[in-house]
N, C-alpha and C. Protein backbone atom coordinates (compact mmCIF):
# COMPACT_ATOMS: atom_id res chain seq x y z
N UNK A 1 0.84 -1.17 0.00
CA UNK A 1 0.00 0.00 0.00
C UNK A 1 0.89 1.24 0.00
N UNK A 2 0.62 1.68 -0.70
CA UNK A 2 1.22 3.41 -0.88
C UNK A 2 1.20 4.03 0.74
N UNK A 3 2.42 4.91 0.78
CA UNK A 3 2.30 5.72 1.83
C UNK A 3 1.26 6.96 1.34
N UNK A 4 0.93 7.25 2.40
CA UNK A 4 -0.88 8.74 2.03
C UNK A 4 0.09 9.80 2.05
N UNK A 5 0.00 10.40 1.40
CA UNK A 5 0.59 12.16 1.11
C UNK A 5 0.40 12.83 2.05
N UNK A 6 1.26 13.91 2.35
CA UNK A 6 1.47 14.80 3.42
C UNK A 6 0.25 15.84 2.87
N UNK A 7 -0.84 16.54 3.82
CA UNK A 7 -1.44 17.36 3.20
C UNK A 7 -1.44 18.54 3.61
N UNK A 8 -0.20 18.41 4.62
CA UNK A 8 0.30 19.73 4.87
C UNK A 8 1.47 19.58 5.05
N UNK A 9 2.10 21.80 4.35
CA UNK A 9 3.43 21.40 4.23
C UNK A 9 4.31 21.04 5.95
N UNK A 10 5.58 20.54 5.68
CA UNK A 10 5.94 20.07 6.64
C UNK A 10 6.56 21.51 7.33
N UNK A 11 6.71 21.81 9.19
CA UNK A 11 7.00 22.89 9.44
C UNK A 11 8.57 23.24 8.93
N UNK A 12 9.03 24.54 9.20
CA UNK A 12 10.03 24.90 8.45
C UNK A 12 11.17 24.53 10.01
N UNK A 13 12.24 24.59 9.47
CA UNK A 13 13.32 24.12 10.83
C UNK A 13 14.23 25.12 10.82
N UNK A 14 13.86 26.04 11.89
CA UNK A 14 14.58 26.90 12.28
C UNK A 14 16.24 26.78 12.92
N UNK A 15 16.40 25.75 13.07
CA UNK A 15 17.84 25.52 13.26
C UNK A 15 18.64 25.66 12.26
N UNK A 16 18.26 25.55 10.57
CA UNK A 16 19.52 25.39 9.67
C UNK A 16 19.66 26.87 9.70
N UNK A 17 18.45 28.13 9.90
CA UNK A 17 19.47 29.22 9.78
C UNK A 17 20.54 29.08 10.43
N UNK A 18 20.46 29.12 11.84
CA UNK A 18 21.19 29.52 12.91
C UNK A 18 22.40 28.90 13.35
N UNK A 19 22.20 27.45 12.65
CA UNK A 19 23.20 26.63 12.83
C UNK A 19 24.72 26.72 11.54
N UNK A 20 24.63 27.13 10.10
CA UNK A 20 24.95 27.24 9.51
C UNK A 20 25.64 28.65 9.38
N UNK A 21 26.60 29.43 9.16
CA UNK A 21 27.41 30.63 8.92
C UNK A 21 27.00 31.08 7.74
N UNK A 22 26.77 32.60 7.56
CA UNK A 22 26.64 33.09 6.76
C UNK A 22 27.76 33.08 5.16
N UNK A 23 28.76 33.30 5.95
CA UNK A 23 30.26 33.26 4.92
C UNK A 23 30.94 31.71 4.91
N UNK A 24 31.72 31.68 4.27
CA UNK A 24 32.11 30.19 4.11
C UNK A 24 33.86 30.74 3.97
N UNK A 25 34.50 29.71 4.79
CA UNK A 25 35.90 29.71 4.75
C UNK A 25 36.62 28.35 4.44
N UNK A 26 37.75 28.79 4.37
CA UNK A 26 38.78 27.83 3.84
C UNK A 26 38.80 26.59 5.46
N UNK A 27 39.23 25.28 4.51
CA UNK A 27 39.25 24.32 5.53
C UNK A 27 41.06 24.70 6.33
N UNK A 28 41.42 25.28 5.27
CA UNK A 28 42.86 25.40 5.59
C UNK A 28 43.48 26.61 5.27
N UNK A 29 44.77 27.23 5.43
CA UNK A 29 45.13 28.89 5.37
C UNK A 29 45.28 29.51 3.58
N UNK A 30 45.20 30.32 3.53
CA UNK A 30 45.40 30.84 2.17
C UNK A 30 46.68 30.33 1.79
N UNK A 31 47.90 30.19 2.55
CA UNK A 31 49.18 30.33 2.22
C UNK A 31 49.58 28.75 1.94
N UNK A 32 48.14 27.83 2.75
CA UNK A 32 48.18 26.19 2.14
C UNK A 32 47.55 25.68 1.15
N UNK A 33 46.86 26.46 0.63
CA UNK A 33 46.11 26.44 -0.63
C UNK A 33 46.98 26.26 -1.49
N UNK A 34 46.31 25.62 -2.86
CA UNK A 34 47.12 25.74 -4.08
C UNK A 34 47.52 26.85 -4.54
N UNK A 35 49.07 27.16 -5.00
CA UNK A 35 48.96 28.33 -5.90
C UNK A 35 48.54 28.46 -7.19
N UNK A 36 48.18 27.64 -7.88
CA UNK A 36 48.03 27.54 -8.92
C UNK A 36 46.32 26.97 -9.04
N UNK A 37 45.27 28.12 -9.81
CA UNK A 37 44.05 27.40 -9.51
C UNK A 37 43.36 27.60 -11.07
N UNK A 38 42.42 26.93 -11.49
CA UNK A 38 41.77 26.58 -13.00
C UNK A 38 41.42 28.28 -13.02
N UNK A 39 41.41 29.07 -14.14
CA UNK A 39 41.12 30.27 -13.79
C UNK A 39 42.01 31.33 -13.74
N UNK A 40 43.17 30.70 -12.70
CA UNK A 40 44.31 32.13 -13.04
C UNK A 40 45.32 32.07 -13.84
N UNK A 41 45.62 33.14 -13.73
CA UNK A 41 46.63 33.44 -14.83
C UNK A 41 47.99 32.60 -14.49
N UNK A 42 48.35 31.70 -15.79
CA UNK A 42 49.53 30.70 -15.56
C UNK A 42 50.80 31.74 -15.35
N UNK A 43 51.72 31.27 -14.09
CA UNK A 43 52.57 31.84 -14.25
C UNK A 43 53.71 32.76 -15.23
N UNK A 44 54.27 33.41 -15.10
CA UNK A 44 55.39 33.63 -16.34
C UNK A 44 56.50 32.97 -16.10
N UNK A 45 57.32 32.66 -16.64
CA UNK A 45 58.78 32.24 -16.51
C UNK A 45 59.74 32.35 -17.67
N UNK A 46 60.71 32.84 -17.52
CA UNK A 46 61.91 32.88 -18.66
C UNK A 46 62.53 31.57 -18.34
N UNK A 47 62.63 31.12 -19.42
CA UNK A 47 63.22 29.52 -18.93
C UNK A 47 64.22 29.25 -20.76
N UNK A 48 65.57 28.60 -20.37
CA UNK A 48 66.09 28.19 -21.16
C UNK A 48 65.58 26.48 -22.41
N UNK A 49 65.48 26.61 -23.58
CA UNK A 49 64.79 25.58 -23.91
C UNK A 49 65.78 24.94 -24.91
N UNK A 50 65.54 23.92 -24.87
CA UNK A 50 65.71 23.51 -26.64
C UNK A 50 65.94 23.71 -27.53
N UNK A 51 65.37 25.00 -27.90
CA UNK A 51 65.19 26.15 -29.34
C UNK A 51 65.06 27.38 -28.30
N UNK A 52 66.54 27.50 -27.57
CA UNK A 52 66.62 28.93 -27.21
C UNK A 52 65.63 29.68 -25.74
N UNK A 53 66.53 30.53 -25.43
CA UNK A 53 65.54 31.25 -24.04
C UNK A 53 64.13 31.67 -24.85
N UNK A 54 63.38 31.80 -23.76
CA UNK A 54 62.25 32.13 -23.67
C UNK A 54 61.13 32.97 -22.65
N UNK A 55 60.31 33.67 -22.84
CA UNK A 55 59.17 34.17 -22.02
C UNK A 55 58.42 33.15 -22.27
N UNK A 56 57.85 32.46 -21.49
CA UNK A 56 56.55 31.46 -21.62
C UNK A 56 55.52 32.57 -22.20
N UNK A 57 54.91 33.58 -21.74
CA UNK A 57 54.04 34.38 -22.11
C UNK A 57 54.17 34.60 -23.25
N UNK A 58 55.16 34.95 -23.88
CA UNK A 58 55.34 35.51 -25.13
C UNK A 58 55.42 34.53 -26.26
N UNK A 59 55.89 32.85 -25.62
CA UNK A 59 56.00 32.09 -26.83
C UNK A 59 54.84 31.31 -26.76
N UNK A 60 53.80 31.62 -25.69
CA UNK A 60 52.15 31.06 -26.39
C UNK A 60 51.76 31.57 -27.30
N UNK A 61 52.08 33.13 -27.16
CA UNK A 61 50.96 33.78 -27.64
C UNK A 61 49.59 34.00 -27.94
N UNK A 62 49.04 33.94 -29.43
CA UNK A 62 47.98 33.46 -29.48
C UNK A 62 47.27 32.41 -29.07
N UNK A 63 48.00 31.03 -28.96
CA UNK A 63 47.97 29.72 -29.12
C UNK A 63 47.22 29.39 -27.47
N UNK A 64 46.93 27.83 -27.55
CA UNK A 64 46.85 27.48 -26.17
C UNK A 64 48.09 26.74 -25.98
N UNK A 65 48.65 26.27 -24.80
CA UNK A 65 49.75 25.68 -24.50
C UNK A 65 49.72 24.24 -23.59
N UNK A 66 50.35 23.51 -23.71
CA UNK A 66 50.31 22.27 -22.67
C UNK A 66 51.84 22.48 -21.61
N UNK A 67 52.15 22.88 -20.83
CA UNK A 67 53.26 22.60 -20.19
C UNK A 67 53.56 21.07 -19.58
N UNK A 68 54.01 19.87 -19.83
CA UNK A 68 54.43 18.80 -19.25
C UNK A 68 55.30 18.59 -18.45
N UNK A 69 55.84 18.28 -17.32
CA UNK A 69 57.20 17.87 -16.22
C UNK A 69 57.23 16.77 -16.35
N UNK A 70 58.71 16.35 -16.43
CA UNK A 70 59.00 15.45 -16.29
C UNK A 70 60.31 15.12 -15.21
N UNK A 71 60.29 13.82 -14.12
CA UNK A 71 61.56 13.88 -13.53
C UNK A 71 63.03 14.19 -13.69
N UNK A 72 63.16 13.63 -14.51
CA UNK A 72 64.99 13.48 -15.36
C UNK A 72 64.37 12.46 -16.74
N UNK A 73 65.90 12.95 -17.15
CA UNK A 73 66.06 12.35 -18.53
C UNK A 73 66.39 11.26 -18.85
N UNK A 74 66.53 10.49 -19.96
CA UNK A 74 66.29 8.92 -19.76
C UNK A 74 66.00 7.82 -19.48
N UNK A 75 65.09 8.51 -18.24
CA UNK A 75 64.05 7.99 -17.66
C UNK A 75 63.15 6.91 -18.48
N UNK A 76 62.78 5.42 -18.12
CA UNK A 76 62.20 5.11 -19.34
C UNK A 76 60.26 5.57 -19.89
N UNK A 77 59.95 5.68 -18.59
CA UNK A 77 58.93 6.76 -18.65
C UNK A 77 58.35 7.91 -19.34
N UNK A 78 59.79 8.57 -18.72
CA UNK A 78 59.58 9.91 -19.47
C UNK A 78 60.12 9.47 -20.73
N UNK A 79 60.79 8.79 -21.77
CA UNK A 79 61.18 8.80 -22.99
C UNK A 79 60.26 8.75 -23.62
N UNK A 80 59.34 7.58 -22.87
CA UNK A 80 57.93 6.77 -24.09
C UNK A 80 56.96 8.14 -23.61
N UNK A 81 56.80 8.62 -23.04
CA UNK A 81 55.92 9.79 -22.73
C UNK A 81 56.33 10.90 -23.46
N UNK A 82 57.53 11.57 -23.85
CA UNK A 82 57.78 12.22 -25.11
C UNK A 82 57.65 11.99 -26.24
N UNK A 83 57.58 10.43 -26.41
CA UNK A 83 57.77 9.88 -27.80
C UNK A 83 56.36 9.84 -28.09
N UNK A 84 55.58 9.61 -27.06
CA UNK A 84 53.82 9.61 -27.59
C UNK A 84 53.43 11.48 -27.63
N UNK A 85 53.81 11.68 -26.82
CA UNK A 85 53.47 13.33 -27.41
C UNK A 85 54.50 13.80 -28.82
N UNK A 86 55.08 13.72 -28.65
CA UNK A 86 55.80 13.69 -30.22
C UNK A 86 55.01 13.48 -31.39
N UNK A 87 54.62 11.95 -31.44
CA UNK A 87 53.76 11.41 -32.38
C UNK A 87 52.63 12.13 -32.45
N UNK A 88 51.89 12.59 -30.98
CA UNK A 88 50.63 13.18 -31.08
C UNK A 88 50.62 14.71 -31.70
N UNK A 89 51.89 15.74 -32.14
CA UNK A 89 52.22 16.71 -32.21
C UNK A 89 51.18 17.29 -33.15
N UNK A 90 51.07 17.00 -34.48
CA UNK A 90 50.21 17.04 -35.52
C UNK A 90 49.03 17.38 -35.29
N UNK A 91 48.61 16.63 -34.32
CA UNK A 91 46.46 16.68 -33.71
C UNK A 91 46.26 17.99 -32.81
N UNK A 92 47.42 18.17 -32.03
CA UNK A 92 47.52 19.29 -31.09
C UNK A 92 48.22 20.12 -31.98
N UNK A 93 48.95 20.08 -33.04
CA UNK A 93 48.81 21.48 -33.85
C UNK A 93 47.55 22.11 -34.57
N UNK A 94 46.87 20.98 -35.38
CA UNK A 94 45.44 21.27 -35.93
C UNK A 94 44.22 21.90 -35.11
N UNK A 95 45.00 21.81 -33.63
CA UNK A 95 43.98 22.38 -32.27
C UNK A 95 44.42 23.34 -32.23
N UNK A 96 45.71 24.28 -32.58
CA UNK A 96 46.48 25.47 -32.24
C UNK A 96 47.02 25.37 -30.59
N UNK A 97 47.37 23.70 -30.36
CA UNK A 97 48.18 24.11 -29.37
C UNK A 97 49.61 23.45 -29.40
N UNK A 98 50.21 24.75 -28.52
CA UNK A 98 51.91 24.41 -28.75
C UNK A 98 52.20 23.18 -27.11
N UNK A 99 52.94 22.75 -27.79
CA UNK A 99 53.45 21.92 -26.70
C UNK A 99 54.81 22.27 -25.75
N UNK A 100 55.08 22.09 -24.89
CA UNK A 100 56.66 22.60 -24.26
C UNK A 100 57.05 21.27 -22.84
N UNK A 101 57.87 20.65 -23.23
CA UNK A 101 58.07 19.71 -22.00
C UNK A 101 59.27 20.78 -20.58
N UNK A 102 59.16 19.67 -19.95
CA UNK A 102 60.29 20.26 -18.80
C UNK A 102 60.81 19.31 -17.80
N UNK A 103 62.20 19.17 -17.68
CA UNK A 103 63.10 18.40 -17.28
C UNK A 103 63.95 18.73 -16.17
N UNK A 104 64.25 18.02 -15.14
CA UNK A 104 65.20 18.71 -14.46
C UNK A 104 66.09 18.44 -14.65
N UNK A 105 66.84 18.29 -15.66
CA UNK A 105 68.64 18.36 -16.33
C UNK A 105 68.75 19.48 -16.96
N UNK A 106 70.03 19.72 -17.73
CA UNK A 106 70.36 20.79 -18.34
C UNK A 106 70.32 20.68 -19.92
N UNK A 107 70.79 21.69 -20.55
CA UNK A 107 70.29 21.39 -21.73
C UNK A 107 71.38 20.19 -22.63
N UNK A 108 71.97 20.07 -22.38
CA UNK A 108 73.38 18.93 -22.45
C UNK A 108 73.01 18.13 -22.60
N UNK A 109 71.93 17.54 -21.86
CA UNK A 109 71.27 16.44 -20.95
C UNK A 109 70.22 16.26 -22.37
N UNK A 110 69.53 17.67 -22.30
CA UNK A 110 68.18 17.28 -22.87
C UNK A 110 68.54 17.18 -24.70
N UNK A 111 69.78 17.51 -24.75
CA UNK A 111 70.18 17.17 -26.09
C UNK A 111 70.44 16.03 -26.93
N UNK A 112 70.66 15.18 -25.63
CA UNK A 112 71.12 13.80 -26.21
C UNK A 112 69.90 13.17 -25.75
N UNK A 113 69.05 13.53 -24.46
CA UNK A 113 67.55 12.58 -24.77
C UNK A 113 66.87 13.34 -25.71
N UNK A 114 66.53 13.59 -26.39
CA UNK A 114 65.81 13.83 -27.39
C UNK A 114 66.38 13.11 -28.76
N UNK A 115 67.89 12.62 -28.63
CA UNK A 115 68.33 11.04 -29.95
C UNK A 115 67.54 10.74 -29.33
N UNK A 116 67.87 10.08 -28.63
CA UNK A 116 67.24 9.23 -27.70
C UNK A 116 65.70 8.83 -27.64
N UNK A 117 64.82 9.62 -27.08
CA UNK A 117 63.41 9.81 -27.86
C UNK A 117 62.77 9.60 -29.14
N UNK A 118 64.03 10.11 -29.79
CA UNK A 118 63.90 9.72 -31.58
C UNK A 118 64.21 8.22 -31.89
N UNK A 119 65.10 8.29 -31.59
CA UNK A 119 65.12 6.25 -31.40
C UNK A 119 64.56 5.63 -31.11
N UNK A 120 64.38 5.35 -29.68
CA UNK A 120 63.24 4.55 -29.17
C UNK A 120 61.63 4.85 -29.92
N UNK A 121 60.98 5.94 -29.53
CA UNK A 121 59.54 6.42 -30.55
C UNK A 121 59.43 6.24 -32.09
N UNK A 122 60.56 6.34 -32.64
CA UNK A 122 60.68 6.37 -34.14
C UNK A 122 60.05 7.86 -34.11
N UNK A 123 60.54 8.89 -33.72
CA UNK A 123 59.67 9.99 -34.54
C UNK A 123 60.66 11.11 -34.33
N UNK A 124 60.12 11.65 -34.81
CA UNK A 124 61.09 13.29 -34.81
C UNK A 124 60.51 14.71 -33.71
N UNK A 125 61.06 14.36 -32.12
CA UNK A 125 60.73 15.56 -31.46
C UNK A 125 61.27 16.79 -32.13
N UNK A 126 60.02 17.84 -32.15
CA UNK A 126 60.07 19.45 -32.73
C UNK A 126 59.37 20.07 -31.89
N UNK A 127 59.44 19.70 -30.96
CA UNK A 127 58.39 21.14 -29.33
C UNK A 127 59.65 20.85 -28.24
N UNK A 128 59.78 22.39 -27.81
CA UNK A 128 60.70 22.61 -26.74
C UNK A 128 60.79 22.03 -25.94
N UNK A 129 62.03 21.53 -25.20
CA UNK A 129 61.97 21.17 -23.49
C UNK A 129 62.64 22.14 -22.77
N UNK A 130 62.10 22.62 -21.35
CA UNK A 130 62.82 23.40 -20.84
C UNK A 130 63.98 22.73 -19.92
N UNK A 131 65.15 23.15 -19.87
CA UNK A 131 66.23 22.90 -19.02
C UNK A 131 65.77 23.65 -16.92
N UNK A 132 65.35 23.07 -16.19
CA UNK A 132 65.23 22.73 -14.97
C UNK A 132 65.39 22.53 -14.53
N UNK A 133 66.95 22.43 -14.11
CA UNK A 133 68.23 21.44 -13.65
C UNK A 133 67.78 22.12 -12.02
N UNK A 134 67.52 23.79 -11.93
CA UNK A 134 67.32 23.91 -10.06
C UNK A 134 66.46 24.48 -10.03
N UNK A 135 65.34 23.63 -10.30
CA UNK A 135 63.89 23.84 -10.23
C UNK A 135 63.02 24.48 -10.18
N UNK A 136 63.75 26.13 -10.44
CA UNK A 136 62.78 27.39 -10.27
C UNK A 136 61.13 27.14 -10.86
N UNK A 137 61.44 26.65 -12.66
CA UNK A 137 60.09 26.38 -12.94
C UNK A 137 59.00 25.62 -12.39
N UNK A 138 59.69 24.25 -11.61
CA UNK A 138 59.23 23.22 -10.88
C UNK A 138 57.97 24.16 -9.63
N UNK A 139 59.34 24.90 -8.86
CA UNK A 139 58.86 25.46 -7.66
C UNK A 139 57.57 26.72 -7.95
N UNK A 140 57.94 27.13 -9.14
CA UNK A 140 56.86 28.40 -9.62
C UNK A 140 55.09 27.80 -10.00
N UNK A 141 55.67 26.80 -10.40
CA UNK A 141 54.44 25.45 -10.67
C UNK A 141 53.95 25.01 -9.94
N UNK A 142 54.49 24.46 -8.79
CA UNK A 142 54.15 23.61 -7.59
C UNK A 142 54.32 22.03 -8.24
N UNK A 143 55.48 21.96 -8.61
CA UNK A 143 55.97 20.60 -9.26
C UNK A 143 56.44 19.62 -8.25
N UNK A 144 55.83 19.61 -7.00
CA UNK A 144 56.68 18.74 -6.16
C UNK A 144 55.76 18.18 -5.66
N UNK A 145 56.09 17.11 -5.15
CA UNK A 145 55.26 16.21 -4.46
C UNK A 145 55.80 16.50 -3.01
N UNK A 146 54.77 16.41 -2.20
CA UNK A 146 55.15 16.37 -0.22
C UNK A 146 56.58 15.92 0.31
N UNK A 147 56.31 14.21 -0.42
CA UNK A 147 57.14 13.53 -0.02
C UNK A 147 58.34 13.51 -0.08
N UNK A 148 58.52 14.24 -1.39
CA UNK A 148 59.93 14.66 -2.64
C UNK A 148 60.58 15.63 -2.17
N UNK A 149 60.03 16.59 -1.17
CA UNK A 149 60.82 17.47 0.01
C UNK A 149 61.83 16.84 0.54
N UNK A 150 61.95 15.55 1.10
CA UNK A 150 63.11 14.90 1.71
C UNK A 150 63.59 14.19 0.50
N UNK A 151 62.81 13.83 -0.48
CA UNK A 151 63.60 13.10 -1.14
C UNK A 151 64.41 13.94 -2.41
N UNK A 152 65.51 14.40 -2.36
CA UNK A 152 66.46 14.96 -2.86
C UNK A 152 67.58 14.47 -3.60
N UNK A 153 67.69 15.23 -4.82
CA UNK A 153 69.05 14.53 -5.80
C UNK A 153 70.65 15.06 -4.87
N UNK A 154 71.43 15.29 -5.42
CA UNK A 154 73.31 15.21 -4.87
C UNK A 154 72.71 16.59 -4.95
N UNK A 155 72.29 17.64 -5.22
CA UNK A 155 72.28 19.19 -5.04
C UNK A 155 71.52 19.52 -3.63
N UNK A 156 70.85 18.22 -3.40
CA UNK A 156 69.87 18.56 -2.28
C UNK A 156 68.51 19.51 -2.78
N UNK A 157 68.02 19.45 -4.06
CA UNK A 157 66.86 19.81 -4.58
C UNK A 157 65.75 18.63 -4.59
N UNK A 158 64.50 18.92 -4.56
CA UNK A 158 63.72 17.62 -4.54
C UNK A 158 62.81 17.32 -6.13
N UNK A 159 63.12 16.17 -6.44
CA UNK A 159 62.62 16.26 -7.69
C UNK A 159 61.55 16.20 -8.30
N UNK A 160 61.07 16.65 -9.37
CA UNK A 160 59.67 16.84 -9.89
C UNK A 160 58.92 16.12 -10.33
N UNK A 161 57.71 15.85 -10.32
CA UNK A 161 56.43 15.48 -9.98
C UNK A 161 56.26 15.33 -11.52
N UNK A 162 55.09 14.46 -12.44
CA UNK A 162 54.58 14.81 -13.35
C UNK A 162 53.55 15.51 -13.38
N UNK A 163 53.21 16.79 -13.88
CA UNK A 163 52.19 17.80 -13.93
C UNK A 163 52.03 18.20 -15.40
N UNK A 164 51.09 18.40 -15.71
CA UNK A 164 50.50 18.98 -16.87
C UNK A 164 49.65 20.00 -16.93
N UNK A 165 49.51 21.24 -17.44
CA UNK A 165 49.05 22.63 -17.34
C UNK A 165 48.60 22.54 -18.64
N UNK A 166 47.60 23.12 -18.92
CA UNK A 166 46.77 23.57 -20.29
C UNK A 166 46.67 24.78 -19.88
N UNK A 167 46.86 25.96 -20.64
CA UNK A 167 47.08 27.46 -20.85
C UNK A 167 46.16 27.88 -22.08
N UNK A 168 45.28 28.55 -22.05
CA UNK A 168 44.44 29.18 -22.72
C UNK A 168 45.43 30.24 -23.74
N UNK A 169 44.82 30.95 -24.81
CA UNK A 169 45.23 32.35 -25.42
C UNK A 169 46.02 33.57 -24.27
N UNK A 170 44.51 33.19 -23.21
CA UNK A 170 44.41 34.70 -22.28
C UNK A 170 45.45 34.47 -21.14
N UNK A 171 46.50 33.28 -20.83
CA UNK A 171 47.33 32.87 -20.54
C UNK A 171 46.54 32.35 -19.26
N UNK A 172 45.31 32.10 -19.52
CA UNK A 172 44.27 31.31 -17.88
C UNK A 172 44.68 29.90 -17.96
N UNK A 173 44.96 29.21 -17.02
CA UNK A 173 45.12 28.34 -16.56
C UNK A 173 43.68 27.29 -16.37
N UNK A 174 43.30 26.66 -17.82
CA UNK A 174 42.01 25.90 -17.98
C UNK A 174 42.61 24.48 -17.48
N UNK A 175 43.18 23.51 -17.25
CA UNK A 175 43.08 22.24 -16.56
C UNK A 175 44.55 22.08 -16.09
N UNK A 176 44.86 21.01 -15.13
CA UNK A 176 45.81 20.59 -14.20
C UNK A 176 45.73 19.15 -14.38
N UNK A 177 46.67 18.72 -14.25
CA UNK A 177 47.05 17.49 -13.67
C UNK A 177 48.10 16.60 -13.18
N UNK A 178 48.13 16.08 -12.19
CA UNK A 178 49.14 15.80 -11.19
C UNK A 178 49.42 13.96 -11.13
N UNK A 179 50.66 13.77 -11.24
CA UNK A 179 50.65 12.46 -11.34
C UNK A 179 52.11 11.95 -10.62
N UNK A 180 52.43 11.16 -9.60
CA UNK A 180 53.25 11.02 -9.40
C UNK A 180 54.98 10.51 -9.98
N UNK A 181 55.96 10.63 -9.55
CA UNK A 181 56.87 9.93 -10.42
C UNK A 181 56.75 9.08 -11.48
N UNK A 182 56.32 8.08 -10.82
CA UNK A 182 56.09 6.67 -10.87
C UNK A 182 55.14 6.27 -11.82
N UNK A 183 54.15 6.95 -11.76
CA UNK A 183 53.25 6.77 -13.08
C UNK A 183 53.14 7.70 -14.45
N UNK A 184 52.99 6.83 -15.63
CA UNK A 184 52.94 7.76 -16.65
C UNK A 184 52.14 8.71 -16.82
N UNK A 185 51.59 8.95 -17.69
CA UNK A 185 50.41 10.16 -18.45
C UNK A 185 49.91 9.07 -19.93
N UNK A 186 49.04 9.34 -20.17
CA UNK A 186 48.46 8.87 -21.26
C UNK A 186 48.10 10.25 -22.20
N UNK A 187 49.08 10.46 -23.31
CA UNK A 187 48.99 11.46 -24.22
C UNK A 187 47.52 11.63 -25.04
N UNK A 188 46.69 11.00 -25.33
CA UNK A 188 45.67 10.69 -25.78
C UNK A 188 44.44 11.24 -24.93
N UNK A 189 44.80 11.33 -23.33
CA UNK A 189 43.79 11.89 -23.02
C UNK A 189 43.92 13.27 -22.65
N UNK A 190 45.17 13.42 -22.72
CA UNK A 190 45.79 15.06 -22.53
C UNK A 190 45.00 16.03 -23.91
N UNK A 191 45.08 14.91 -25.08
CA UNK A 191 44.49 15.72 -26.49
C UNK A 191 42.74 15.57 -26.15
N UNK A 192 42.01 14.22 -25.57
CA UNK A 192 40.83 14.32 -25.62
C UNK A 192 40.39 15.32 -24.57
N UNK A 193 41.01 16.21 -23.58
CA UNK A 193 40.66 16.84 -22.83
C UNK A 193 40.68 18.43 -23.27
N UNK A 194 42.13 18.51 -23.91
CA UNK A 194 41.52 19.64 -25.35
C UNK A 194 40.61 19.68 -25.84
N UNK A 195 40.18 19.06 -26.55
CA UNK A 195 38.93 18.69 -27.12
C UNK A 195 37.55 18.94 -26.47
N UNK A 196 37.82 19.04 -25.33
CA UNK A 196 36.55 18.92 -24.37
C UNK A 196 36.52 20.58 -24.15
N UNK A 197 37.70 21.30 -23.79
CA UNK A 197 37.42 22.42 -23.28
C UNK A 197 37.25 23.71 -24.66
């Protein structure tokens, strides 16, 4: 049997005003918050690359941008993870977006992984990597993981995290993503998420 309908409304409960705050605050301090949030403006950085110094601002430009991190070089991770964005270069140009990786070696380093990349992938990397050897870009990003605070290379720097930034025209910061050392990225959904926004 059906429950019978209420045929009057039910009284109102004066406790959720009173109990509830008008304003709403952070669970935690401004200064523990992310710096980096969907919305603002992606950092700037002059950073040495591949194909020469650079203003990040200035070499989006028009375009949208993907920024990628990667730990170190030769990594076998990070190789096959260049080598699939590599390959994917073409689909994310037809989107108007530029690609830019980032490494914490120097450019020495990133000269000979990128044979390297070309070998293993079979393809021909043509998008910048930035040289990150003491992590300014890392740290301007929030490229670190908690844990990676103690865990430190021979400089006593802690090493970087995989993160991925999508950068609008207006240099806004439209998606994030955070992935530890240890696990890859799947290039395919980095492009289907373009796609989406």
């Amino acid at each position: 049997m059906a429950p019978a309908l209420r045929s009057t409304p039910r009284p109102s409960t004066p406790f959720l005003k009173s109990t509830f705050p008008q304003t709403r605050t952070l669970a935690t301090s401004a200064g523990d918050q992310p710096r980096i949030r969907l919305g603002k403006t992606a950092p700037n950085l002059q950073a040495k690359t591949t194909q020469g110094e650079i203003d990040f601002h200035n070499w989006i430009g028009n375009s949208w941008a993907i920024l990628f991190s990667h730990p170190a070089d030769f990594a076998p991770v990070c190789t096959t993870e260049l080598g699939a964005f590599s390959k994917l270069e073409p689909e994310f140009d037809k989107r108007n977006v530029k690609l830019i990786g980032l490494s914490a070696n120097d450019l020495t380093s990133h000269g000979r992984w990128i044979a390297d990349i070309n070998e293993v992938a079979g393809t021909d990397l043509q998008f910048p990597i930035i040289a990150d050897a003491d992590r300014k870009a890392a740290w301007l990003y929030d490229m670190v993981d908690q844990q990676d605070l103690e865990n430190v290379d021979e400089k006593g720097i802690a090493f970087t995290i995989r993160s991925v930034f999508v950068v609008d025209p207006a240099k806004k910061v439209r998606l994030t993503m955070m992935y530890p050392a240890s696990a890859g990225r799947n290039s395919a959904e980095v492009l289907r998420v373009v796609d989406a926004l």
